[in-house]
C-alpha atoms as a PDB file:
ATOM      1  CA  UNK A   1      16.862  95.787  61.726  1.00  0.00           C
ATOM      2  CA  UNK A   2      17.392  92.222  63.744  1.00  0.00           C
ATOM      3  CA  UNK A   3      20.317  94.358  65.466  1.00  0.00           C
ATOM      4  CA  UNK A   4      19.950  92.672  68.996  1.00  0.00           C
ATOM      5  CA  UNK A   5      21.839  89.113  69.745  1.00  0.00           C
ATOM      6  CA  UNK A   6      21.428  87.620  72.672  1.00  0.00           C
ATOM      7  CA  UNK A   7      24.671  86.748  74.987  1.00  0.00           C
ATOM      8  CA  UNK A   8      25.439  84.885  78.285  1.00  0.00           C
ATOM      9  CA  UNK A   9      25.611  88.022  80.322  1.00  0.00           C
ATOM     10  CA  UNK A  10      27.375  88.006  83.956  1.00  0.00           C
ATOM     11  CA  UNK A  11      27.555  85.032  86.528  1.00  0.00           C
ATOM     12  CA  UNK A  12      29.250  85.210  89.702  1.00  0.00           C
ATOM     13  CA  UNK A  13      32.704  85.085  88.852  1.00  0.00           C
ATOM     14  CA  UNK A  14      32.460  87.570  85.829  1.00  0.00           C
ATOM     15  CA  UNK A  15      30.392  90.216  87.253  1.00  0.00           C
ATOM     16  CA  UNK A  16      29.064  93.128  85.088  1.00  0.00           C
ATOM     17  CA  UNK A  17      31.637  95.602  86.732  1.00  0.00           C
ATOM     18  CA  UNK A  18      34.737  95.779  84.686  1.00  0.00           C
ATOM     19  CA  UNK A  19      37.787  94.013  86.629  1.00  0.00           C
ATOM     20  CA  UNK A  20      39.872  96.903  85.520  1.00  0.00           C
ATOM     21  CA  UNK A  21      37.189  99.681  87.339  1.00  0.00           C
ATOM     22  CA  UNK A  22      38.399  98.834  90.544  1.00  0.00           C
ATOM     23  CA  UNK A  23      42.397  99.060  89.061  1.00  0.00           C
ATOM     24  CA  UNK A  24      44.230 102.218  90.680  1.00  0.00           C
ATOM     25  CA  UNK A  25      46.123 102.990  87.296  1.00  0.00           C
ATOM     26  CA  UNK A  26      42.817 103.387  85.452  1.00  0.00           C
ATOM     27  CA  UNK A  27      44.244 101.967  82.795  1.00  0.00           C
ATOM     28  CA  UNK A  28      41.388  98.565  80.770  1.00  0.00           C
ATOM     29  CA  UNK A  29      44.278  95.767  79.715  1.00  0.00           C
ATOM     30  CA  UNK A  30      46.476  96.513  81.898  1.00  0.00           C
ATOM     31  CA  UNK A  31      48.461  92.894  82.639  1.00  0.00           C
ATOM     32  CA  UNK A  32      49.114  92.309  86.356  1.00  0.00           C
ATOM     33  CA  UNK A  33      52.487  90.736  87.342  1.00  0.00           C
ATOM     34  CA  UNK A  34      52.406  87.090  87.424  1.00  0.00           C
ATOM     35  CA  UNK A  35      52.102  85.210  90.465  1.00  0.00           C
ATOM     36  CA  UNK A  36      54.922  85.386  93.021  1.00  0.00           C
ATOM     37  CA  UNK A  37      57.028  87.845  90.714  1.00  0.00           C
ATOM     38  CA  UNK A  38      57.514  91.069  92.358  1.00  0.00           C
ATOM     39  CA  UNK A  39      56.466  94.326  90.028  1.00  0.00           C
ATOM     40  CA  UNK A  40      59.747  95.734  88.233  1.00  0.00           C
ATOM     41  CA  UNK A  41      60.262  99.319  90.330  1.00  0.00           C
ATOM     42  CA  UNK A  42      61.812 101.763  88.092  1.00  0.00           C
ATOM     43  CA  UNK A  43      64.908 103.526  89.411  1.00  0.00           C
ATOM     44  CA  UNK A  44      64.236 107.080  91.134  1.00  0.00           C
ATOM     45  CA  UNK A  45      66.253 109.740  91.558  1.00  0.00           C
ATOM     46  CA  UNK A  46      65.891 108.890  95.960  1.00  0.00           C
ATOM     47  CA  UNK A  47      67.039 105.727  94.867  1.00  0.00           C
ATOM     48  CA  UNK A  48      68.410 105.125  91.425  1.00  0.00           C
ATOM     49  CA  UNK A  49      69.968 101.795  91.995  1.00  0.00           C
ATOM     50  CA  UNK A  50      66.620 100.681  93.373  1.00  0.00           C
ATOM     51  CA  UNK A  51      68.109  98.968  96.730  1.00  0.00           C
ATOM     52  CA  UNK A  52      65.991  97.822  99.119  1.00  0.00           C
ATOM     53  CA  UNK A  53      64.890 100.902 101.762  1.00  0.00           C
ATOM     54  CA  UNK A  54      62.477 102.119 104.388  1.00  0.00           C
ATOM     55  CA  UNK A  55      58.908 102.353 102.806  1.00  0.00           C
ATOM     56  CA  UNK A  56      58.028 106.133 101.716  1.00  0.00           C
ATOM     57  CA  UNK A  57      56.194 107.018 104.907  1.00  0.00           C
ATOM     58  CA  UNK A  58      54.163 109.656 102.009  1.00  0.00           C
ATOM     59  CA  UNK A  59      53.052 107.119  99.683  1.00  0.00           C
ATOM     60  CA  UNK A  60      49.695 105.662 100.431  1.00  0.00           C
ATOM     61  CA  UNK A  61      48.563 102.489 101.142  1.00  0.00           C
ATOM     62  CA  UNK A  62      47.414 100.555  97.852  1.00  0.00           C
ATOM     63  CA  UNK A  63      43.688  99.653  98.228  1.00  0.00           C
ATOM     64  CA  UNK A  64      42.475  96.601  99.553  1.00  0.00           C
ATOM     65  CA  UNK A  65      40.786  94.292  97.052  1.00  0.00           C
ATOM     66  CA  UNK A  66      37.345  94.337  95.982  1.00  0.00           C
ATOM     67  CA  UNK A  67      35.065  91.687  97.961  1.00  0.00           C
ATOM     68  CA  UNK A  68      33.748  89.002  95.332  1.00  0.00           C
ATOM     69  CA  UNK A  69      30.445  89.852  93.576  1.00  0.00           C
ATOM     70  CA  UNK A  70      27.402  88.325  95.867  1.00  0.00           C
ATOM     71  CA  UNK A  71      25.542  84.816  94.016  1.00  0.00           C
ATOM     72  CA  UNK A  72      22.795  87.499  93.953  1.00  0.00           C
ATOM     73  CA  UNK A  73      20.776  86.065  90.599  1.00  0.00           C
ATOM     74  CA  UNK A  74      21.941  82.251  91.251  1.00  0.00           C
ATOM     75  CA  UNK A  75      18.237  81.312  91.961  1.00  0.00           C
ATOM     76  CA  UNK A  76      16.770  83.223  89.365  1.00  0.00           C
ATOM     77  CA  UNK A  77      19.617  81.927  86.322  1.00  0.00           C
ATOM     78  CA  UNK A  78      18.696  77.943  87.840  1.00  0.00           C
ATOM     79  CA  UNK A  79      15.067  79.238  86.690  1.00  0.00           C
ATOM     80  CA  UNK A  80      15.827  80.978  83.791  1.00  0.00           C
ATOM     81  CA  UNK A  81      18.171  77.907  82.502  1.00  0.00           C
ATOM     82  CA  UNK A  82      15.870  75.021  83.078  1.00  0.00           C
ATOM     83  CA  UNK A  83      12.910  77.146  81.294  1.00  0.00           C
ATOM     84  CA  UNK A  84      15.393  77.598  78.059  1.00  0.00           C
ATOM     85  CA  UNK A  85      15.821  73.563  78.541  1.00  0.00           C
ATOM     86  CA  UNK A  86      11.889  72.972  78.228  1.00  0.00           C
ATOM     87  CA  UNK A  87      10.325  72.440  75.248  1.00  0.00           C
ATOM     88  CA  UNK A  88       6.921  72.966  76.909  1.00  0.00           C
ATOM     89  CA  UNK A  89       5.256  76.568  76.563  1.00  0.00           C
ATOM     90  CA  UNK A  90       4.047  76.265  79.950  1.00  0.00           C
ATOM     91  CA  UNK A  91       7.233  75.197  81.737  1.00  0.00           C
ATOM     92  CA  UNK A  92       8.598  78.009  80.242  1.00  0.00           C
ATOM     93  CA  UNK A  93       6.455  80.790  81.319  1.00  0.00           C
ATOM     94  CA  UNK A  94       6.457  79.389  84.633  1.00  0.00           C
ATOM     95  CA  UNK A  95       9.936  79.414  84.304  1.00  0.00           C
ATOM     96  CA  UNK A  96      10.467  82.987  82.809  1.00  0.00           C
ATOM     97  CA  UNK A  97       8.233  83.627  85.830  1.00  0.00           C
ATOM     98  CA  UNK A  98      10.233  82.555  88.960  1.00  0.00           C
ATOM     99  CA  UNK A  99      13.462  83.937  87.061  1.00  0.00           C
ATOM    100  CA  UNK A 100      12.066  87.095  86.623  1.00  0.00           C
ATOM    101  CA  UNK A 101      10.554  87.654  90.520  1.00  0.00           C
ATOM    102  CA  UNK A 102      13.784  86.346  92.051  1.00  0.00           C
ATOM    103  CA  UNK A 103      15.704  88.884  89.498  1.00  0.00           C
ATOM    104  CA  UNK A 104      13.566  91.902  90.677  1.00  0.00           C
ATOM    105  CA  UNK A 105      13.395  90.916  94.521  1.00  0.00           C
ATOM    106  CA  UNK A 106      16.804  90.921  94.258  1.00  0.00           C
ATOM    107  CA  UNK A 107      17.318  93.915  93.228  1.00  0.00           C
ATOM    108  CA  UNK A 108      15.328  95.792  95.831  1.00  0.00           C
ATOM    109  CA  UNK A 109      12.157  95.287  94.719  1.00  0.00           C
ATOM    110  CA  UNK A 110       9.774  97.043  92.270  1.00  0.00           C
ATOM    111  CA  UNK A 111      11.393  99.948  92.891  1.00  0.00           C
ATOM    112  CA  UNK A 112      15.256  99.293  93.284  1.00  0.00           C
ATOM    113  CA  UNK A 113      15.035  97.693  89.736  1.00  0.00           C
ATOM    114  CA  UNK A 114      13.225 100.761  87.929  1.00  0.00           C
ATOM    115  CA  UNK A 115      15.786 102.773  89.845  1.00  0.00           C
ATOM    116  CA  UNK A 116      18.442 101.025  88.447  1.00  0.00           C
ATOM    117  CA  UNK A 117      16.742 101.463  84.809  1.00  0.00           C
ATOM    118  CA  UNK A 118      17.173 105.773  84.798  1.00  0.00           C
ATOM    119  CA  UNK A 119      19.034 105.019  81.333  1.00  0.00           C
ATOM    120  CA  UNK A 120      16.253 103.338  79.786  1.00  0.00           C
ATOM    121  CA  UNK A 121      12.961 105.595  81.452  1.00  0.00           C
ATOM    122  CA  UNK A 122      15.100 108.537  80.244  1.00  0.00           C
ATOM    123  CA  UNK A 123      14.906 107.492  76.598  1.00  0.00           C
ATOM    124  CA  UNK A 124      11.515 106.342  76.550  1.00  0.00           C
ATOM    125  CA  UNK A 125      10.545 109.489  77.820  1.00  0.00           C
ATOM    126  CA  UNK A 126      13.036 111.750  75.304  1.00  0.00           C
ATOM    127  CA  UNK A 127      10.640 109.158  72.709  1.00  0.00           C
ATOM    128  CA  UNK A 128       7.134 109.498  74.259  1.00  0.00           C
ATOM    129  CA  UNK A 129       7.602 113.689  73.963  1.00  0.00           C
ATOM    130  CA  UNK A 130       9.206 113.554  70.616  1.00  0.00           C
ATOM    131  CA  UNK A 131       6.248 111.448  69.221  1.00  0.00           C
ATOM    132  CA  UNK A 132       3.570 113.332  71.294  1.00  0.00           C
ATOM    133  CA  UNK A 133       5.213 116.908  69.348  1.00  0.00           C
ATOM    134  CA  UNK A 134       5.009 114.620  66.271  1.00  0.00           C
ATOM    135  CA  UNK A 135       1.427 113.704  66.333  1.00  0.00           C
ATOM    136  CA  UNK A 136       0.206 116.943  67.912  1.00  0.00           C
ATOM    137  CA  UNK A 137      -2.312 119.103  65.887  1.00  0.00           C
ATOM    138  CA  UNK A 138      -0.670 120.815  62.921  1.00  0.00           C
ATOM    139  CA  UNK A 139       2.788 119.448  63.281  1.00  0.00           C
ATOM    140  CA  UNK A 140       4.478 115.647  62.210  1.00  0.00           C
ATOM    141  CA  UNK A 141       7.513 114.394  62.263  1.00  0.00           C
ATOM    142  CA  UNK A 142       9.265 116.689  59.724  1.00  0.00           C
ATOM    143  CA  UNK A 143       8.436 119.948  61.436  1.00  0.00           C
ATOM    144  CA  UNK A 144       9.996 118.607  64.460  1.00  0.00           C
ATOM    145  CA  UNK A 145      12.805 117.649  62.624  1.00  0.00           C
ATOM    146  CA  UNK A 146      13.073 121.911  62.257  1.00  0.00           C
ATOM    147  CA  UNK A 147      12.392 122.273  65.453  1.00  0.00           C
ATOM    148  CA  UNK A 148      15.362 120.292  66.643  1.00  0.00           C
ATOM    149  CA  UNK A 149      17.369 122.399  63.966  1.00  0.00           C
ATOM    150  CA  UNK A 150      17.948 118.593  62.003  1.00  0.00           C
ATOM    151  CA  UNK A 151      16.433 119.872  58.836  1.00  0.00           C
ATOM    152  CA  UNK A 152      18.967 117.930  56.963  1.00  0.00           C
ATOM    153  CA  UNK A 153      16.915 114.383  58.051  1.00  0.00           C
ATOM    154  CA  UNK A 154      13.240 116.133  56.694  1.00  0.00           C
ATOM    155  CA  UNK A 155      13.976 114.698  53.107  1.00  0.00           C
ATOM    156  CA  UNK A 156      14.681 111.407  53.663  1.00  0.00           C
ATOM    157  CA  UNK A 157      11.743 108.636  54.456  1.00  0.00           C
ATOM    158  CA  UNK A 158       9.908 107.958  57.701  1.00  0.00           C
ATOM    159  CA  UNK A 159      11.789 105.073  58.196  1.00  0.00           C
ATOM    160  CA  UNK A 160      15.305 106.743  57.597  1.00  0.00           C
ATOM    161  CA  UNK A 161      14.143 109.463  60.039  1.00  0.00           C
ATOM    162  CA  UNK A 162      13.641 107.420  62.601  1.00  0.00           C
ATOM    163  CA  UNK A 163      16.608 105.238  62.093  1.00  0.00           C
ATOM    164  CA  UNK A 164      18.958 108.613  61.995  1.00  0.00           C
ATOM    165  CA  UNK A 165      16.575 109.709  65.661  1.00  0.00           C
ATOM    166  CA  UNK A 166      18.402 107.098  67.998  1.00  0.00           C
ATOM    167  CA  UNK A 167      20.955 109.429  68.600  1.00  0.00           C
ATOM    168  CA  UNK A 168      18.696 112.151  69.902  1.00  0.00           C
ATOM    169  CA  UNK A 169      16.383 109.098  72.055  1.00  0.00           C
ATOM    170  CA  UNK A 170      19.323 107.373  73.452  1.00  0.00           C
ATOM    171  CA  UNK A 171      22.257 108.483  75.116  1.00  0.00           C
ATOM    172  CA  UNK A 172      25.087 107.852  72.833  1.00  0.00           C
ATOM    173  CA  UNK A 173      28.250 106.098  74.334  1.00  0.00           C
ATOM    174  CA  UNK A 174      29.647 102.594  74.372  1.00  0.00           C
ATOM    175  CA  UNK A 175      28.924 101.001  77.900  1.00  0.00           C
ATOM    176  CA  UNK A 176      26.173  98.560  78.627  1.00  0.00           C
ATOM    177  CA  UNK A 177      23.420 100.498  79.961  1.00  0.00           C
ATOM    178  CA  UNK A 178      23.428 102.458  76.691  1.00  0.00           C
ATOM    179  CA  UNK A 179      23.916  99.676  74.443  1.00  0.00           C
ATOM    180  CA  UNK A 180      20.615  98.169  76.295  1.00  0.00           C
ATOM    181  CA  UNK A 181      18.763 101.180  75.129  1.00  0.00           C
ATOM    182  CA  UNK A 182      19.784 101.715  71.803  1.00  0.00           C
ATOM    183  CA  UNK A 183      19.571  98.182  70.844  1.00  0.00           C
ATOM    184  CA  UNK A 184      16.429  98.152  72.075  1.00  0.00           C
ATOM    185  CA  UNK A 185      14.659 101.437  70.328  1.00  0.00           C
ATOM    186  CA  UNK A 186      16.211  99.393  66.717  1.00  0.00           C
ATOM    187  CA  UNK A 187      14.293  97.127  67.839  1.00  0.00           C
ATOM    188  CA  UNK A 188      10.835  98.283  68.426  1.00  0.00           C
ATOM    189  CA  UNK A 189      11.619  99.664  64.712  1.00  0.00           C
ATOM    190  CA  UNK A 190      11.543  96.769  63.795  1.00  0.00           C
ATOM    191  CA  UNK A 191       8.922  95.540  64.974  1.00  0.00           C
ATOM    192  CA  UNK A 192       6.489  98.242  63.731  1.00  0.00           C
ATOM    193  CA  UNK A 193       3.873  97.296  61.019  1.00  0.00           C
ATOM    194  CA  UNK A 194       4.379  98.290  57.358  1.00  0.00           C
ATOM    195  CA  UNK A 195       1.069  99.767  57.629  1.00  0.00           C
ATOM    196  CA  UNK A 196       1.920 101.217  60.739  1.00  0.00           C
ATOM    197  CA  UNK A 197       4.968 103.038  59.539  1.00  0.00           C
ATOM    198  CA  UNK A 198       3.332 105.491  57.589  1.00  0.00           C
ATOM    199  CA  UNK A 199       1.552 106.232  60.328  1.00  0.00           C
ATOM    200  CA  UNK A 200       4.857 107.673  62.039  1.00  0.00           C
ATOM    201  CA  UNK A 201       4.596 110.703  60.130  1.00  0.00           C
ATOM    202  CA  UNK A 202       2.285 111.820  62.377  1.00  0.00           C
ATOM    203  CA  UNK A 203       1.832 109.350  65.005  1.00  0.00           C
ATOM    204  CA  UNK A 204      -1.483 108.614  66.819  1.00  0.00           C
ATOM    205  CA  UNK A 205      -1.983 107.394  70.046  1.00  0.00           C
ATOM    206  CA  UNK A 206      -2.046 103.866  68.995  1.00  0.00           C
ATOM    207  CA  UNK A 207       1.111 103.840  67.411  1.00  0.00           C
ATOM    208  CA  UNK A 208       2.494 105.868  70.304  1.00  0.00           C
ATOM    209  CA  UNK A 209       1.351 103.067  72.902  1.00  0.00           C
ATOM    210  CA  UNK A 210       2.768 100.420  70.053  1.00  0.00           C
ATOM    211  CA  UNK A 211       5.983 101.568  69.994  1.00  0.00           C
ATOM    212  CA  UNK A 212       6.529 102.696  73.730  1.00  0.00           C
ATOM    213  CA  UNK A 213       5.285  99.059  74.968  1.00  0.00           C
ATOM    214  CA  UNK A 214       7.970  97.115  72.252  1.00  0.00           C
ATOM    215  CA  UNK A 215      10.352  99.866  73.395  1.00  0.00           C
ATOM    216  CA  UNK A 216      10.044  99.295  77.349  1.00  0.00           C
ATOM    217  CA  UNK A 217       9.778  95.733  76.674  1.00  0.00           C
ATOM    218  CA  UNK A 218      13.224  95.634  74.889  1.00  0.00           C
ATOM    219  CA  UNK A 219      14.774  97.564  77.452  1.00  0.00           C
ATOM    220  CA  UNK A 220      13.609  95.520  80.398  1.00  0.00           C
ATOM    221  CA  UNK A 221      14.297  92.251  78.284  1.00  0.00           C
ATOM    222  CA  UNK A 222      17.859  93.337  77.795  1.00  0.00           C
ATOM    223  CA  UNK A 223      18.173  93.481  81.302  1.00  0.00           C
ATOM    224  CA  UNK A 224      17.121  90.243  82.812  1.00  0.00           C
ATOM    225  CA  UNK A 225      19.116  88.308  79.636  1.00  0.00           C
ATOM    226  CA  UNK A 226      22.359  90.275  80.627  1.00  0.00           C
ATOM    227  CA  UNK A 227      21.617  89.191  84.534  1.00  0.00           C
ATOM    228  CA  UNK A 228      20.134  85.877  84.666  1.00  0.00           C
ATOM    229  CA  UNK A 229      20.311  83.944  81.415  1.00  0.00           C
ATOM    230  CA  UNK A 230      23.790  83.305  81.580  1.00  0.00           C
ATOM    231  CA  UNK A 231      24.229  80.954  78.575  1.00  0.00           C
ATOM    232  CA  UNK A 232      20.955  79.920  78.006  1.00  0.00           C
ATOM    233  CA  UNK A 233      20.258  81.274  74.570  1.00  0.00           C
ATOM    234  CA  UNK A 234      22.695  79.128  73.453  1.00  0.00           C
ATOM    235  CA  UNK A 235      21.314  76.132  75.168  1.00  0.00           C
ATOM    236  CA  UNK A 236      18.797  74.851  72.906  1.00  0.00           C
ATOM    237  CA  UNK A 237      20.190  72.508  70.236  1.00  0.00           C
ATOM    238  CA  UNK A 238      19.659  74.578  67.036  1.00  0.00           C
ATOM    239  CA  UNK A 239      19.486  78.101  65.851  1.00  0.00           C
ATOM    240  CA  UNK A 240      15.602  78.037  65.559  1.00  0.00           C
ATOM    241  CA  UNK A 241      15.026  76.751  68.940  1.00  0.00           C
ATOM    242  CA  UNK A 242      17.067  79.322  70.354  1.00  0.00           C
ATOM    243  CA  UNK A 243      14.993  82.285  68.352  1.00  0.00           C
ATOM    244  CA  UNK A 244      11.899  80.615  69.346  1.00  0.00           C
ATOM    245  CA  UNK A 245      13.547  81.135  73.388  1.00  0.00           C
ATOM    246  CA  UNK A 246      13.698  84.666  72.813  1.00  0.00           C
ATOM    247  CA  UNK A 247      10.665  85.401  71.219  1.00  0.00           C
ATOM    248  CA  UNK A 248       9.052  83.757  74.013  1.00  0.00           C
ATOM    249  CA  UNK A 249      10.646  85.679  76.502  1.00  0.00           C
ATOM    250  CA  UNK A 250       9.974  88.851  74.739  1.00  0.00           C
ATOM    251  CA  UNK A 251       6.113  87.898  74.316  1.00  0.00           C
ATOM    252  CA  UNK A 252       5.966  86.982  78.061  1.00  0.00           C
ATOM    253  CA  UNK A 253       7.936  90.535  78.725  1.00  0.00           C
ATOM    254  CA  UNK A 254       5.895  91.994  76.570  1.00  0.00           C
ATOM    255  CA  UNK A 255       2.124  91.082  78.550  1.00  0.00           C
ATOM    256  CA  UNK A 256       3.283  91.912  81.602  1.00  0.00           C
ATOM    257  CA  UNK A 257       4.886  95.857  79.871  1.00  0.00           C
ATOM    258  CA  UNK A 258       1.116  95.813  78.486  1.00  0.00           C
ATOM    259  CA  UNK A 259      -0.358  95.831  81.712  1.00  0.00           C
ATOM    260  CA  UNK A 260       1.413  98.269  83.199  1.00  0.00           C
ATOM    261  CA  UNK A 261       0.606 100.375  80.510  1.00  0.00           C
ATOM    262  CA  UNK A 262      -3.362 100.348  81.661  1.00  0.00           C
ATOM    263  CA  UNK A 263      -1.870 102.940  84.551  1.00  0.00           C
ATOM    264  CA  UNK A 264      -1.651 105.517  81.467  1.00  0.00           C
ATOM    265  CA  UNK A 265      -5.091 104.657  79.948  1.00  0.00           C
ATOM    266  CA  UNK A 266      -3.511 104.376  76.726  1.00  0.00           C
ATOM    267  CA  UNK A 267      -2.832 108.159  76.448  1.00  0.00           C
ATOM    268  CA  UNK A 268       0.493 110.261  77.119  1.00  0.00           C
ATOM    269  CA  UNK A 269      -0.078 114.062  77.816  1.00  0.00           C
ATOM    270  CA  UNK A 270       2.871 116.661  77.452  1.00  0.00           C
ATOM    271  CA  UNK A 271       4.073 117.962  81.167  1.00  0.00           C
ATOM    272  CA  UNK A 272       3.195 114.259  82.367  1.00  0.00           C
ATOM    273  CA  UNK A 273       5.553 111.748  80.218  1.00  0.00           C
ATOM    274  CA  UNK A 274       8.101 111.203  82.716  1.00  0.00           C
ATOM    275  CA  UNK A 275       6.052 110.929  85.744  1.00  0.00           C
ATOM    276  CA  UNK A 276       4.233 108.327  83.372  1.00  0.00           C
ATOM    277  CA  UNK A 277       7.013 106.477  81.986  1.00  0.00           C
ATOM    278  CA  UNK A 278       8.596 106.388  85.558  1.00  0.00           C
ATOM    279  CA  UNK A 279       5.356 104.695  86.516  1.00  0.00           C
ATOM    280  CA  UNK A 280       4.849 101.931  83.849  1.00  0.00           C
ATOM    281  CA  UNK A 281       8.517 100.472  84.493  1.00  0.00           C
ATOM    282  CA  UNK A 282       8.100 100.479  88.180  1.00  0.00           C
ATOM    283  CA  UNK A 283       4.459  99.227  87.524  1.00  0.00           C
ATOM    284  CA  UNK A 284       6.239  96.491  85.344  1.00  0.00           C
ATOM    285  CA  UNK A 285       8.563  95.506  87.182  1.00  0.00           C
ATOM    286  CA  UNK A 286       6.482  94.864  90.498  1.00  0.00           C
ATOM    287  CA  UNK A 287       4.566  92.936  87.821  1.00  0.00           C
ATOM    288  CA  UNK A 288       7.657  90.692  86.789  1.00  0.00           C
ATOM    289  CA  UNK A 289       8.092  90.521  90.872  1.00  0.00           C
ATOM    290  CA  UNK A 290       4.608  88.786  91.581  1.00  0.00           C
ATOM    291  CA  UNK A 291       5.017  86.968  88.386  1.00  0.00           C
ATOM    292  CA  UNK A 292       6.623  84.017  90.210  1.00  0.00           C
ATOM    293  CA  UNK A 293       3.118  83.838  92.597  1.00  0.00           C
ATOM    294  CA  UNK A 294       1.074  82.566  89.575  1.00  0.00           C
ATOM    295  CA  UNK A 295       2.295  78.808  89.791  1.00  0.00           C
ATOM    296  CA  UNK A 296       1.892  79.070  93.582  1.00  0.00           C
END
């Protein structure tokens, strides 16, 4: 599928908040006034030749302005930038390393970064149980097609079926969070096997673990782009180099999603998946935390 792409994500003066959230009419694109010219008023029926009078002792105050976004990632973009610079494996992964703790610390720890993640646990918990139903005794992924009352998708391939699944995994809707999520389960479609596909069918526990780890990875590597890369990916001086970047950064992702993993033993029971999934990503993400010890 090859659906992600890599961007600059947000620096300090183009935060990830929308500038028109904050904007009392609501309205995205709405063009402010320029500088020094006063707003046109339209004429009222109180005053319909719009003179000059005593302010509306009703109307509210307008809002104050929103405070400027905190440098809160500045350390861990510096990091992430001179890594994408290197052309030594090493650098780099001590690199990805000190980006990656400095991204998590600041975001409240372990903890305050899987919190902020509820989109992406959510969905690779909605995938863990619909795999676990698939792979079950007596059932694949065709009779839980009926089950979900999508008998429609039961004729077409494995592949197709799972392609057609991401809007029952991930939230549908158009804002970044959910864009992280669905661009990430393409992904770890992507990346399974040819061999391994077949094996969707009826999943076993290895191609459960498989496709959970790529899928977590994704998720979390979406993340830390959008926040700290800031340009990076486009740093390196040809197209290869740049796809060589990312790889890298989803391998090194990647080990450190693997060992969190070991907290589930390599199995996923029903009545336990979100409890479990809650576990690896805050198990990950300490991991990504302490990463930036290992050159110490």
């Amino acid at each position: 599928m090859g659906t992600s792409t890599p961007f600059g994500g947000g620096n300090n003066k183009n935060p990830l908040i929308p500038s028109w959230l904050n904007d009392p009419s609501g309205i995205p694109g709405t063009v402010p006034p320029a500088p020094g010219t006063p707003p046109v008023q339209q004429p009222s029926p109180a005053n319909p030749t719009n003179q000059p009078g005593p302010a509306n002792p009703t109307q509210p105050a307008a809002p104050a302005p929103p405070p400027p976004p905190l440098p809160r990632f500045t350390s861990a973009r510096k990091a992430f930038n001179k890594g994408a610079r290197s052309t030594d494996r090493d650098d780099r992964a001590r690199s990805f390393g000190r980006a990656a703790s400095s991204y998590v610390s600041r975001s409240g720890g372990a903890r305050g970064a899987s919190a902020r993640a509820r989109l992406d646990s959510a969905s690779a918990s909605a995938l863990a149980e619909l795999l676990l139903r698939a792979g079950a005794d007596g059932s694949d992924i065709r009779q839980e097609l009926r089950r979900l009352n999508l008998d429609s998708l039961a004729q077409r391939s494995t592949g197709e079926i799972f392609d057609a699944l991401i809007d029952y995994v991930c939230e549908p809707g158009g804002d970044l969070d959910q864009a992280f999520v669905r661009d990430a389960y393409a992904e770890a479609l992507d990346l399974v096997p040819a061999d391994m596909m077949a094996r969707l069918e009826r999943p076993d526990a290895e191609t459960i673990r498989f496709v959970l780890e790529h899928f977590i990875t994704n998720t979390i590597m979406s993340r830390l782009l959008n926040a700290v890369a800031n340009g990076a990916i486009t740093l390196p001086e040809t197209a290869v180099s740049a796809v060589n970047l990312t790889d890298q950064f989803r391998e090194w992702i990647h080990g450190r999603v693997q060992d969190a993993m070991e907290a589930t033993n390599g199995v996923f029971r029903e009545g336990e998946v979100v409890a479990q999934i809650n576990r690896i990503y805050e198990t990950a993400y300490s991991n990504l935390e302490h990463s930036g010890d290992d050159d110490e």
